[in-house]
N, C-alpha and C. Protein backbone atom coordinates (compact mmCIF):
# COMPACT_ATOMS: atom_id res chain seq x y z
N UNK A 1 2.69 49.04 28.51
CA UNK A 1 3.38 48.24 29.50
C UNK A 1 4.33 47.32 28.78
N UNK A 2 5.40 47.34 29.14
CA UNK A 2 6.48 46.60 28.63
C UNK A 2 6.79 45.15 29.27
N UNK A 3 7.67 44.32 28.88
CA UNK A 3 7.82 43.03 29.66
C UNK A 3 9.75 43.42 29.65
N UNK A 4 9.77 42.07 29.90
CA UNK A 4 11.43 42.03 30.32
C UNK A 4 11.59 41.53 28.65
N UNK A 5 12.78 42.22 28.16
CA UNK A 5 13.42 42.24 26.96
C UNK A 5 13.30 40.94 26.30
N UNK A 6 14.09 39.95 27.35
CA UNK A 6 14.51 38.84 27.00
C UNK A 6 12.86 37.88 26.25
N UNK A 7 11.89 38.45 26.39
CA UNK A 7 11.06 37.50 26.10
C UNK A 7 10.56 37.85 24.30
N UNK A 8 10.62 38.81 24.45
CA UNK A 8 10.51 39.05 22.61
C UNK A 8 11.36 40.70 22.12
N UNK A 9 11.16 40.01 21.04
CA UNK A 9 12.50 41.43 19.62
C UNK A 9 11.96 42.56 20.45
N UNK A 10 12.63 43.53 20.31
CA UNK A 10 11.93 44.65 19.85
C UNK A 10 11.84 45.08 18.50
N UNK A 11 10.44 45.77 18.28
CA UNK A 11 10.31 46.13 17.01
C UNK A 11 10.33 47.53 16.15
N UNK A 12 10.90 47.46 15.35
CA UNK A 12 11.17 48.83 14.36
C UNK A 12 9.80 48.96 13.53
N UNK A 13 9.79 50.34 13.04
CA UNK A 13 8.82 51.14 12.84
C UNK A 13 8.48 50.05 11.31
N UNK A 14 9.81 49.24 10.23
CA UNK A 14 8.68 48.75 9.51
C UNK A 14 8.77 47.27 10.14
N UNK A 15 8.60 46.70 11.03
CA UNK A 15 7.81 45.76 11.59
C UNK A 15 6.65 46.22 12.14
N UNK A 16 6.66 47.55 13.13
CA UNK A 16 4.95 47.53 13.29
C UNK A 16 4.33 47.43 12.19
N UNK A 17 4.61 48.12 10.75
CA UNK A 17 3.44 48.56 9.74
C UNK A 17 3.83 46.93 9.32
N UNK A 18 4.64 45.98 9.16
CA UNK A 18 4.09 44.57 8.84
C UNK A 18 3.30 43.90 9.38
N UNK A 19 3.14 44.19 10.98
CA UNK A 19 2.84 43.86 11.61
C UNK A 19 1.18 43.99 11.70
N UNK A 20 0.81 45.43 11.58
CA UNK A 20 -0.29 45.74 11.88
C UNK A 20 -1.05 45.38 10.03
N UNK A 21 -0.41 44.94 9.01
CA UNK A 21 -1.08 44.57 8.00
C UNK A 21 -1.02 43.32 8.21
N UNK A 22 -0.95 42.54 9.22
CA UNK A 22 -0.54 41.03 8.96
C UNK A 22 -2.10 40.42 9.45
N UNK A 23 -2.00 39.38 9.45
CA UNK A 23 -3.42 38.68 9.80
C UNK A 23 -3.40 38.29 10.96
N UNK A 24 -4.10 37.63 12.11
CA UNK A 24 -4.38 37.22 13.07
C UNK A 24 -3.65 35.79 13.17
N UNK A 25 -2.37 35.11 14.53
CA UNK A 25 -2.59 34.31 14.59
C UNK A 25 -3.40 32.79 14.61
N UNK A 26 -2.49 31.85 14.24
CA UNK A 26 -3.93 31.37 14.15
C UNK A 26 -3.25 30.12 15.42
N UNK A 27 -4.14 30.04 16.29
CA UNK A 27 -4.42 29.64 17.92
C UNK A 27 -4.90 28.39 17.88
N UNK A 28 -4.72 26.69 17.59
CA UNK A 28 -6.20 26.07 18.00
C UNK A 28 -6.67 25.69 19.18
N UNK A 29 -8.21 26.26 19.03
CA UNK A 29 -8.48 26.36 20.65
C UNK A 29 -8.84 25.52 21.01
N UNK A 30 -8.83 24.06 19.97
CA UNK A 30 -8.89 23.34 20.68
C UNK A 30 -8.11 22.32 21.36
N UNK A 31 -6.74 22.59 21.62
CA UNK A 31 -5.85 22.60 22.34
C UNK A 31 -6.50 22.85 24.11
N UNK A 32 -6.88 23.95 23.98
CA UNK A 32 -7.31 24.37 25.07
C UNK A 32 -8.32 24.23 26.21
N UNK A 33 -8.48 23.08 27.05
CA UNK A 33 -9.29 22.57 27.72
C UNK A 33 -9.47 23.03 28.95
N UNK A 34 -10.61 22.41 29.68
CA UNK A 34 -10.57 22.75 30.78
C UNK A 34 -11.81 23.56 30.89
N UNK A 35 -11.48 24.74 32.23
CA UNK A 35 -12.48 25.68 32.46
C UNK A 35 -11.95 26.66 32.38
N UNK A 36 -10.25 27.12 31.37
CA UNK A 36 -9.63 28.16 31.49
C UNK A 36 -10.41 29.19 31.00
N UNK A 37 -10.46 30.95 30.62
CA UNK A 37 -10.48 31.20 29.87
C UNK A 37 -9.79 32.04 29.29
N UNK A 38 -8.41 30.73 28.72
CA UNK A 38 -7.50 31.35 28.08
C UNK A 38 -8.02 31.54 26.56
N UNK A 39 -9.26 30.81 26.48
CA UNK A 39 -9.54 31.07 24.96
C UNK A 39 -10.03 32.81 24.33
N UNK A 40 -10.18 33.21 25.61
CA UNK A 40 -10.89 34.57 25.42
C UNK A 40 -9.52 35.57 25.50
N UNK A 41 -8.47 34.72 25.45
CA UNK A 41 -7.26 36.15 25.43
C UNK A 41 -6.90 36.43 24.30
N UNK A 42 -6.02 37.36 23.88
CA UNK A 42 -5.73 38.09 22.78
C UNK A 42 -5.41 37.39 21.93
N UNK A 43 -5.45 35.55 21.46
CA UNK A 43 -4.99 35.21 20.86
C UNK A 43 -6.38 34.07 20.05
N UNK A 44 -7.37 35.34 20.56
CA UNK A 44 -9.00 34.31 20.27
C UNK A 44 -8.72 35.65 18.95
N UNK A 45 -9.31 34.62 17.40
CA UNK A 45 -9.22 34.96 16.45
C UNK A 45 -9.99 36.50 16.04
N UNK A 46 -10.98 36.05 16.33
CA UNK A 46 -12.25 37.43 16.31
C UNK A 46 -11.81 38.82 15.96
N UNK A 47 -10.77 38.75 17.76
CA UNK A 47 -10.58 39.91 18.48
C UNK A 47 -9.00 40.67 17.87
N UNK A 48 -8.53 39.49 17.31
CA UNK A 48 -7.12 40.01 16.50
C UNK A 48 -7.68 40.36 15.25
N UNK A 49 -8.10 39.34 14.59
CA UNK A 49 -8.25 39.74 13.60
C UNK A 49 -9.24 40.57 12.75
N UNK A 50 -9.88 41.28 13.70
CA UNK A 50 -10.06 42.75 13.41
C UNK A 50 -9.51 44.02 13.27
N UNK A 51 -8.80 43.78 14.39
CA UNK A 51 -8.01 44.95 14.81
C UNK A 51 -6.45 44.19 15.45
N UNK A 52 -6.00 43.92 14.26
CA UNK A 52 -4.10 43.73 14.55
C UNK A 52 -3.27 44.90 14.87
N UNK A 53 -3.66 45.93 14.51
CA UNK A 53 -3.11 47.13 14.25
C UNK A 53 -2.93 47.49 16.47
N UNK A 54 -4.07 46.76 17.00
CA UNK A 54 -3.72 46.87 18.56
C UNK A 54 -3.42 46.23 19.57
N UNK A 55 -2.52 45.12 18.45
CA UNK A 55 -1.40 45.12 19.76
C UNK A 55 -0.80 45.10 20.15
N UNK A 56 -0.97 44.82 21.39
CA UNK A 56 0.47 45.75 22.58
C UNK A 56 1.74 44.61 22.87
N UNK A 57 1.49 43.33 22.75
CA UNK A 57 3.10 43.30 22.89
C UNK A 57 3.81 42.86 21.69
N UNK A 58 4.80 42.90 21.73
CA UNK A 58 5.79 42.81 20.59
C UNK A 58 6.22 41.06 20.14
N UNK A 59 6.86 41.34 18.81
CA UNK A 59 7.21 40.03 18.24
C UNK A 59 8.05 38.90 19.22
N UNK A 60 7.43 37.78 19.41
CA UNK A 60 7.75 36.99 20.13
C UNK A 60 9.17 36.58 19.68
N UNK A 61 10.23 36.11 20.82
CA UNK A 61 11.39 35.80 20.79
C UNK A 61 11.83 34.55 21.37
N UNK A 62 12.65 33.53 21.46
CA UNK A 62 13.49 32.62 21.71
C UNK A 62 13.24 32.88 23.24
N UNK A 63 13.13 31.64 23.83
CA UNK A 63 13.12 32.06 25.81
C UNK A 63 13.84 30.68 26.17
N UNK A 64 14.88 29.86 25.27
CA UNK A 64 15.34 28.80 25.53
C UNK A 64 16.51 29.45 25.96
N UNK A 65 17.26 29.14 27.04
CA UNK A 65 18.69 29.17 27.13
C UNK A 65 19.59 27.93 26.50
N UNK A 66 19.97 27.91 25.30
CA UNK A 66 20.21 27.03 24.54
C UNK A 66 22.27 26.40 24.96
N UNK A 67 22.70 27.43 26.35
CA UNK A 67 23.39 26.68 27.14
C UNK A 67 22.81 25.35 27.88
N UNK A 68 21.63 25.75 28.54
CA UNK A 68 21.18 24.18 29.36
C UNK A 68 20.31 23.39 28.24
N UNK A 69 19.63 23.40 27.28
CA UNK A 69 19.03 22.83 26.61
C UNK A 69 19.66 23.09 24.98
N UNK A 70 20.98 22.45 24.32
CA UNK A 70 21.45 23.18 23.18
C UNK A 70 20.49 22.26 21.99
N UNK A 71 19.53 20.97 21.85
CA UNK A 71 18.96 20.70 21.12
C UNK A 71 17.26 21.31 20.60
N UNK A 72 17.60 23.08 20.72
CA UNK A 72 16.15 23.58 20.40
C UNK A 72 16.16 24.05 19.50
N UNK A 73 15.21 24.26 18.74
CA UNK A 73 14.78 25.19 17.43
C UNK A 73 13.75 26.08 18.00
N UNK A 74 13.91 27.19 16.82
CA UNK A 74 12.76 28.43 17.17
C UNK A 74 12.34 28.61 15.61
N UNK A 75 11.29 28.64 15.71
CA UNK A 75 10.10 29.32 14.22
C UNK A 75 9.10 30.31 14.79
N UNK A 76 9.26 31.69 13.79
CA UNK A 76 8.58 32.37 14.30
C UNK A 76 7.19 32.41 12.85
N UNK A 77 6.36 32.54 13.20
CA UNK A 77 5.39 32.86 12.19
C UNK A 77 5.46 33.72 10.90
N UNK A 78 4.78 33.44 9.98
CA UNK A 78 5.29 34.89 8.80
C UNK A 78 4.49 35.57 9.20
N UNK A 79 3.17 36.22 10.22
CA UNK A 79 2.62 37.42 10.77
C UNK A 79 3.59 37.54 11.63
N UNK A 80 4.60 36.77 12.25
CA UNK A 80 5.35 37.15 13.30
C UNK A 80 4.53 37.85 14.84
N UNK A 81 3.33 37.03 15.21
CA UNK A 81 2.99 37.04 15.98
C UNK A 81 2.94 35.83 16.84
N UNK A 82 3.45 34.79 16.31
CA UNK A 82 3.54 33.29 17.32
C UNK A 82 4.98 32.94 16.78
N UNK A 83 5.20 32.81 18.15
CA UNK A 83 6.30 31.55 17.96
C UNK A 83 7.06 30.36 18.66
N UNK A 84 7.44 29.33 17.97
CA UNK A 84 6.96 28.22 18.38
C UNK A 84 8.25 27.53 18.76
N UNK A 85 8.75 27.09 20.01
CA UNK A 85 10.13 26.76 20.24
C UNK A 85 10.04 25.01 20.50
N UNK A 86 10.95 24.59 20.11
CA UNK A 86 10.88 22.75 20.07
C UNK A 86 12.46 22.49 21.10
N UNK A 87 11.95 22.10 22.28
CA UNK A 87 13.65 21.31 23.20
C UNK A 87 13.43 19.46 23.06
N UNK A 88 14.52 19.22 22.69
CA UNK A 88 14.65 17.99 22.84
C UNK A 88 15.52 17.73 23.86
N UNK A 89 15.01 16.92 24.73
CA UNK A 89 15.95 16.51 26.40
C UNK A 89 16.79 15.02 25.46
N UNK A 90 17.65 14.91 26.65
CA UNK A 90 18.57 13.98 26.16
C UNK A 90 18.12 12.33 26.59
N UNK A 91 16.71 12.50 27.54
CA UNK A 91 16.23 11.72 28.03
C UNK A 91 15.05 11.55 27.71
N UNK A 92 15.12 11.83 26.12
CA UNK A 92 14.27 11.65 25.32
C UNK A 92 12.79 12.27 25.33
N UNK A 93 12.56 13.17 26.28
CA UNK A 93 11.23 13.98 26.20
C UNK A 93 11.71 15.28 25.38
N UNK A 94 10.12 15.70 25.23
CA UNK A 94 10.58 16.73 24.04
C UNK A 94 9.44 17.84 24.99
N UNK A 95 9.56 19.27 24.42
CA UNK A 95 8.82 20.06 24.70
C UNK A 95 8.24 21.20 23.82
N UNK A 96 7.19 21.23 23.17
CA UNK A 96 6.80 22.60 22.59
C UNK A 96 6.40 23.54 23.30
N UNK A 97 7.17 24.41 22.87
CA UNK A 97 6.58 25.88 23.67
C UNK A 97 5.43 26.91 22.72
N UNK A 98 4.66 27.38 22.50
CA UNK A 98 4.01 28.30 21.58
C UNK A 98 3.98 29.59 22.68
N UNK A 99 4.09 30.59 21.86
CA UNK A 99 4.68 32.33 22.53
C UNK A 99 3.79 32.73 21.85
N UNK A 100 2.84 33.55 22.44
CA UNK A 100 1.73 33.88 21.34
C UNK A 100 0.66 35.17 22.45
N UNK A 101 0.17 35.77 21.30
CA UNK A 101 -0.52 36.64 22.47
C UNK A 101 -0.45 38.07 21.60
N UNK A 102 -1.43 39.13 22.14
CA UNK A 102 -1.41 40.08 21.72
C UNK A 102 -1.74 41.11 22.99
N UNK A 103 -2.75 41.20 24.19
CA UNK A 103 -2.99 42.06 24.76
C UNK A 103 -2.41 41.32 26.16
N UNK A 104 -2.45 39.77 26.17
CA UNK A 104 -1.86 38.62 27.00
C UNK A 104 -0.61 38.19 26.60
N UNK A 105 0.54 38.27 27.43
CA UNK A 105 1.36 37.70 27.34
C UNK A 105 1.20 35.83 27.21
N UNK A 106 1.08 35.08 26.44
CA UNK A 106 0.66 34.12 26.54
C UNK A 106 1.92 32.97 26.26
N UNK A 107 2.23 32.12 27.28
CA UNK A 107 3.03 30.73 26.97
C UNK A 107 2.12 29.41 26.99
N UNK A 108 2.18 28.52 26.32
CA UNK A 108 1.90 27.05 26.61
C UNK A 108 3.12 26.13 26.28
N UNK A 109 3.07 25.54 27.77
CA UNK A 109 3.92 24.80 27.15
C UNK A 109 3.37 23.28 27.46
N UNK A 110 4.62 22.53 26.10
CA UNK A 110 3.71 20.86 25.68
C UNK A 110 4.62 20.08 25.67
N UNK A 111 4.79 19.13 26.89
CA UNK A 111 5.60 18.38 27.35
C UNK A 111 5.15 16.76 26.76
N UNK A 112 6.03 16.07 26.46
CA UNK A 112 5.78 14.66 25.74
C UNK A 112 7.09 13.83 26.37
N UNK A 113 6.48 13.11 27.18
CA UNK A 113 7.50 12.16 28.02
C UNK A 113 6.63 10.27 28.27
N UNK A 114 8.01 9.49 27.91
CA UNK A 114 7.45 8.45 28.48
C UNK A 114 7.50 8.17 30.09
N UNK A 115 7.93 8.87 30.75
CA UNK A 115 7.94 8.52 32.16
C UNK A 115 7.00 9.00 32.87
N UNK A 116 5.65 9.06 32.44
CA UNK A 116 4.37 9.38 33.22
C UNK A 116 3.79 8.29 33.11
N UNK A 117 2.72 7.98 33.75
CA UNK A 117 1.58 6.94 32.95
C UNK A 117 0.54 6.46 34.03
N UNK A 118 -0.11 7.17 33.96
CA UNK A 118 -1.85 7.55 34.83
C UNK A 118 -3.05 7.70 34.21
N UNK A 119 -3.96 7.44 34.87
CA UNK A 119 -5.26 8.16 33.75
C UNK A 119 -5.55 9.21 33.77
N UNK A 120 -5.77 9.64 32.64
CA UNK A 120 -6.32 11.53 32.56
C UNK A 120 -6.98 12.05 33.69
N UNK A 121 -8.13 11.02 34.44
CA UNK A 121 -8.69 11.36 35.56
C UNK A 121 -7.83 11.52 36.50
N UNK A 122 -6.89 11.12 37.13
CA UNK A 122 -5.74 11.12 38.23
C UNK A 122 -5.43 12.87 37.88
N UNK A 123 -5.83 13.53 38.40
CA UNK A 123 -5.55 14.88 38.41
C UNK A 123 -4.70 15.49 39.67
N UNK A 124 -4.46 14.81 40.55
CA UNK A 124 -3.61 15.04 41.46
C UNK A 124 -2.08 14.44 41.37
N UNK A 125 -2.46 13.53 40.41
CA UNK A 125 -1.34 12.92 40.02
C UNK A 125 -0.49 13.85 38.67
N UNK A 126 -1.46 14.15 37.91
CA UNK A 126 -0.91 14.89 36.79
C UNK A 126 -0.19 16.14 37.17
N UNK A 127 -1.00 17.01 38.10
CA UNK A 127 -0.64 17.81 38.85
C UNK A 127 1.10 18.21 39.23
N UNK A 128 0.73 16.99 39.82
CA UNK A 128 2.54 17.11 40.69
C UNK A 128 3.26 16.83 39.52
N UNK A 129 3.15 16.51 38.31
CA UNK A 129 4.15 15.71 37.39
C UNK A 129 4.24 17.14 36.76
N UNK A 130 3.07 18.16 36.81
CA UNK A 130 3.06 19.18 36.07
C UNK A 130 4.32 20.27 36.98
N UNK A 131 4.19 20.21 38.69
CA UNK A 131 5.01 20.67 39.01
C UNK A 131 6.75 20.27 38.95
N UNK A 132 6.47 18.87 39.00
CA UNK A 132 8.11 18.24 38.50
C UNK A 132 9.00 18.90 37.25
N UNK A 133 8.04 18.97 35.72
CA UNK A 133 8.66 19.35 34.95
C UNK A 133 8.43 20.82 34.58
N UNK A 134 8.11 21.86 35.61
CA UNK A 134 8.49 23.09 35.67
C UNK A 134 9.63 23.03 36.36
N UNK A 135 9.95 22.57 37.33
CA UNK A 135 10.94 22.71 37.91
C UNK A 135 12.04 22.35 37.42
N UNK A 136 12.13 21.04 36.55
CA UNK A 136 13.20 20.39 35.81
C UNK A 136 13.64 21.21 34.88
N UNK A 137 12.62 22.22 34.26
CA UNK A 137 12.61 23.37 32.68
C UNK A 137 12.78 24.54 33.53
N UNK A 138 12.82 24.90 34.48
CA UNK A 138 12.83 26.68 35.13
C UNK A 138 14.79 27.20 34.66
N UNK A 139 15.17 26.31 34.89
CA UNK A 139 16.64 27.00 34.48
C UNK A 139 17.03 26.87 33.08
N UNK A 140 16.20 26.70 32.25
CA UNK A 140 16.89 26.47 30.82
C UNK A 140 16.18 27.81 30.45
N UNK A 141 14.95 28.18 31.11
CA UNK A 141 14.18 29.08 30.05
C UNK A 141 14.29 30.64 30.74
N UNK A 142 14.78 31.54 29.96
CA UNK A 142 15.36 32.90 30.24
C UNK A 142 14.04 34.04 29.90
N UNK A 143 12.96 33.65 31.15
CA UNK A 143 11.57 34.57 30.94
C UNK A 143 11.67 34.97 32.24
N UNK A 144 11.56 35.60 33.16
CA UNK A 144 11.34 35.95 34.61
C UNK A 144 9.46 36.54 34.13
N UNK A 145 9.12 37.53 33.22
CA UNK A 145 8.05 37.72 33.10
C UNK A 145 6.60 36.43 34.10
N UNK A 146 6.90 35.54 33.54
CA UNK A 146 6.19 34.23 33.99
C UNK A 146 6.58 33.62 35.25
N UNK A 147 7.69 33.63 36.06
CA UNK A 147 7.99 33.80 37.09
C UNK A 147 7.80 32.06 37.34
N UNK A 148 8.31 31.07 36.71
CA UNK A 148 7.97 29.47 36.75
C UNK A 148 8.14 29.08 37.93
N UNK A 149 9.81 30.02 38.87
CA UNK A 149 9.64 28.87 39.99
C UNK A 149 8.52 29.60 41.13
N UNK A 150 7.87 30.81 41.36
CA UNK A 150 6.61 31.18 41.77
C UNK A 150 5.28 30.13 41.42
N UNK A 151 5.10 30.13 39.94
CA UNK A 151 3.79 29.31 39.40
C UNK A 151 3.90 27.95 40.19
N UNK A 152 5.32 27.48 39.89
CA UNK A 152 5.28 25.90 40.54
C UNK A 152 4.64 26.16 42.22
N UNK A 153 5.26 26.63 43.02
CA UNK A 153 4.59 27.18 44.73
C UNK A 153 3.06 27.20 44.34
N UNK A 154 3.21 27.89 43.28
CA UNK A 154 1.67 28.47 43.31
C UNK A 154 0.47 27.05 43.29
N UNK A 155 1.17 26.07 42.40
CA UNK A 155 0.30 24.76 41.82
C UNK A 155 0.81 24.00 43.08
N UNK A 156 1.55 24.17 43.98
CA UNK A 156 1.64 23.07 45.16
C UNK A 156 0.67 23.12 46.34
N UNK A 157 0.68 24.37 46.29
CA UNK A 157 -0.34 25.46 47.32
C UNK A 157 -1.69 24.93 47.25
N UNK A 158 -1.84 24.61 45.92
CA UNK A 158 -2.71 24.73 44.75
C UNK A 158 -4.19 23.16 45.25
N UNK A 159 -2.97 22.44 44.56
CA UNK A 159 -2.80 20.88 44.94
C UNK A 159 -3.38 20.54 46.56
N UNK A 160 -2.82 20.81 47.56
CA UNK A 160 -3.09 21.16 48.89
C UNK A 160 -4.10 21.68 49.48
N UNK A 161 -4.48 22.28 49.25
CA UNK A 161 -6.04 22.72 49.46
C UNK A 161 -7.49 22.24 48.54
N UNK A 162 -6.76 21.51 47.43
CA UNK A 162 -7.92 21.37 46.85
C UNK A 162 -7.70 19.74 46.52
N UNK A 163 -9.22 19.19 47.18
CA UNK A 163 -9.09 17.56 46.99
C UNK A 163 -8.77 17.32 45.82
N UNK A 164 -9.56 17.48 44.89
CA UNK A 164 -9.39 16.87 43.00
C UNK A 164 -9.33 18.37 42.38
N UNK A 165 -7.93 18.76 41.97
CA UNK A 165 -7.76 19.55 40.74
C UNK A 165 -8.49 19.22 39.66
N UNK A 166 -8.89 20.66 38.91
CA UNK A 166 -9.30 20.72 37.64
C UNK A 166 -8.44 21.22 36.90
N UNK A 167 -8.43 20.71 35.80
CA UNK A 167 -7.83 20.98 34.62
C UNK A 167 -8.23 22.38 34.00
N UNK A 168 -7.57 23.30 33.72
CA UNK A 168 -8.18 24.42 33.13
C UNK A 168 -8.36 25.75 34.20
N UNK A 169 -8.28 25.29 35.55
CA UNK A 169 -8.18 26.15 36.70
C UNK A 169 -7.41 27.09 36.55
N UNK A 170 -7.86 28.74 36.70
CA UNK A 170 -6.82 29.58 36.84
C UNK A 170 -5.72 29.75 38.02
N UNK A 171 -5.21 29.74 38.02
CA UNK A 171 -4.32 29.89 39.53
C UNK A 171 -3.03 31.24 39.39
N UNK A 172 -3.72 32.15 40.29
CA UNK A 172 -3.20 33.18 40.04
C UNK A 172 -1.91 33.63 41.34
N UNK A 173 -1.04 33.79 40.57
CA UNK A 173 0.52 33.98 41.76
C UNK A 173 1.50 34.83 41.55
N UNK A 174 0.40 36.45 41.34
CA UNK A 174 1.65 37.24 40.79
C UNK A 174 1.17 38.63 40.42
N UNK A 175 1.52 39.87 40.53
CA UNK A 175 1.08 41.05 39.63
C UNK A 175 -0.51 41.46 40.52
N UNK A 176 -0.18 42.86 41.15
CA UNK A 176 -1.42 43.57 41.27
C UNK A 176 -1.68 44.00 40.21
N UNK A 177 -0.93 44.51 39.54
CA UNK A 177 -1.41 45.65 38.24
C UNK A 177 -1.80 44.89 37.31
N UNK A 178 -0.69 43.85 37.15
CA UNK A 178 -0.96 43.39 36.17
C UNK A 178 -1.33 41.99 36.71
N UNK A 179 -2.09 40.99 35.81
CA UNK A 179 -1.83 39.47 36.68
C UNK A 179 -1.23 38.39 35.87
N UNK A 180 -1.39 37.42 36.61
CA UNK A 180 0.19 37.04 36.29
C UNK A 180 -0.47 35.20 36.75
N UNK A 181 -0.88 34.25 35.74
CA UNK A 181 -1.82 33.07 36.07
C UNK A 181 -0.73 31.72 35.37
N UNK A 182 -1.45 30.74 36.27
CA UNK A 182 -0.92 29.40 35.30
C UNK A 182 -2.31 28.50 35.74
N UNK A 183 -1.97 27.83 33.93
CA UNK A 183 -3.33 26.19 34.13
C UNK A 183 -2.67 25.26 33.97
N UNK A 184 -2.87 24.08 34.60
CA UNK A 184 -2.67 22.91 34.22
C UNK A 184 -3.70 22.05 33.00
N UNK A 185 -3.29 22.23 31.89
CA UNK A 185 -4.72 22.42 30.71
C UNK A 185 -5.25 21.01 30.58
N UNK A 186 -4.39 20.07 29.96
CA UNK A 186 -4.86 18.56 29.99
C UNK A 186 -3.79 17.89 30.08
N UNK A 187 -4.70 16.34 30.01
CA UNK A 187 -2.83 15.43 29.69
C UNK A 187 -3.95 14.67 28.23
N UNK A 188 -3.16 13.93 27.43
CA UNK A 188 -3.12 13.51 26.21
C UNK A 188 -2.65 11.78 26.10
N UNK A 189 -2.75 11.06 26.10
CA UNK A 189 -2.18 9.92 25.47
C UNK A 189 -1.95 9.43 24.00
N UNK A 190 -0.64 9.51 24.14
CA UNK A 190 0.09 9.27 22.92
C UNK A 190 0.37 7.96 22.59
N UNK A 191 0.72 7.53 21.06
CA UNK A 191 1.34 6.69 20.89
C UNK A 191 2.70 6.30 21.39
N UNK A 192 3.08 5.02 21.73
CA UNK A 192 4.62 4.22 21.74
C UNK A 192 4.55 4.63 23.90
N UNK A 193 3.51 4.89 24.23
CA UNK A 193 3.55 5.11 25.44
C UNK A 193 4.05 6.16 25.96
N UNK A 194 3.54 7.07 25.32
CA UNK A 194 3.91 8.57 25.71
C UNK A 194 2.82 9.65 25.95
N UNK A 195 2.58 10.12 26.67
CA UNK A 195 1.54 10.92 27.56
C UNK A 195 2.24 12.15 27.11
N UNK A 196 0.95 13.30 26.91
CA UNK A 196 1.70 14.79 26.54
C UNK A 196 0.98 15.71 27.78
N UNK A 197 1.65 16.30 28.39
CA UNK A 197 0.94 17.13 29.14
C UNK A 197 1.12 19.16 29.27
N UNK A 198 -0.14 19.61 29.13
CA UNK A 198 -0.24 20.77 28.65
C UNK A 198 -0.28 21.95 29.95
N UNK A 199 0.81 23.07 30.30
CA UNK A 199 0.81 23.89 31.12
C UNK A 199 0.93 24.94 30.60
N UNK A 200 0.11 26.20 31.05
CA UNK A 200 -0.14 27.41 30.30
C UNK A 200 0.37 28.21 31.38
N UNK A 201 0.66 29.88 30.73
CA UNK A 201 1.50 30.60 31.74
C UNK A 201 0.95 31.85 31.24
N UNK A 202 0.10 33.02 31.83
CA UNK A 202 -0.10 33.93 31.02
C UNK A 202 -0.09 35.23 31.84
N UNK A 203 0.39 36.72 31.44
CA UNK A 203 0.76 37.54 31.98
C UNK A 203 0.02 38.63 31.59
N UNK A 204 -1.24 39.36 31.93
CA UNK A 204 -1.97 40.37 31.03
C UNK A 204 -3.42 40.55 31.90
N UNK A 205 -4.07 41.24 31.46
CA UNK A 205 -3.88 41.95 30.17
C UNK A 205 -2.95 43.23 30.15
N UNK A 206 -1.98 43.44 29.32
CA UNK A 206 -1.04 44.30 29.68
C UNK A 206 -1.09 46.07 29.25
């Protein structure tokens, strides 16, 4: 099963054989909160790094449209199985993206802004801030795979029916064949008054 181009290279015959000698990303899961279980996708160490040689999607690529956002960088891994995109807004929030995944199409993305400021518990609050800055990021980033302005509906829907969101909740809005989920993972408090908040996007198993 293939994805839409735009989200990673395609790869030539000696990138698979680099590829399939390369080692297992390395993921930390503990990033990963909640009750997701995104830790169990293709990018849980175990399961790669046994068997690299299977998998199915290809070397991750650039998904910034660096017309609406021109202050980003991209690093791709030397296994060239993660990679890690940095936007700097002009309004001073920043965003990491990590592209990562092997049988899961996998995004997280890691938003760091001073214009939040709630307690971690306020989950209805985090929520909507989580839907604000998908919506603010849906036109810079050139993935349809992930389908952001769907996920956002999906987390409003979401929000609405359910008194107190959890963090880590799958919420699924997309793909019979295949499925197609977003979490709202945590929020973080940072130094200088800056809150980081973590939204995951994942498309698989493919």
């Amino acid at each position: 099963v293939s994805l839409i181009s735009g989200c990673y290279k395609s790869e030539s015959a000696s990138q698979n054989s680099k590829r399939a000698a390369a080692s297992a990303p390395t993921v930390d899961s503990g990033k990963i909160a909640g009750n997701s279980n995104l830790t169990d996708l293709s990018v849980n160490k175990s399961n790669d790094a046994t068997k690299p040689e299977d998998c199915t999607r290809a070397v991750p690529d650039s998904i910034v449209k660096k017309s609406v956002f021109p202050q980003t960088t991209f690093d791709l891994s030397e296994d060239e199985r993660t990679g890690t995109e940095t936007v700097l807004f002009s309004n001073g929030d920043k965003l990491t993206i990590t592209n990562a995944g092997c049988e899961h199409y996998y995004l997280s993305f890691r938003f760091e802004s001073k214009r939040f400021n709630a307690p971690a518990t306020d989950t209805k609050f985090w929520f909507k801030r989580a839907i604000e800055l998908i919506e603010e990021t849906q036109s810079g980033i050139n993935d349809a795979s992930v389908q952001m302005k769907k996920a956002a509906v999906a987390l409003e829907s979401y929000i609405k029916k359910t008194k107190e969101p959890q963090f880590g909740d799958e919420i699924d809005y997309g793909g019979r064949d295949i499925r197609t989920f977003v979490t709202v993972e945590k929020v973080e408090k940072l130094s200088e008054g800056k809150f980081a908040l973590e939204i995951n996007f994942a498309v698989g198993p493919l």
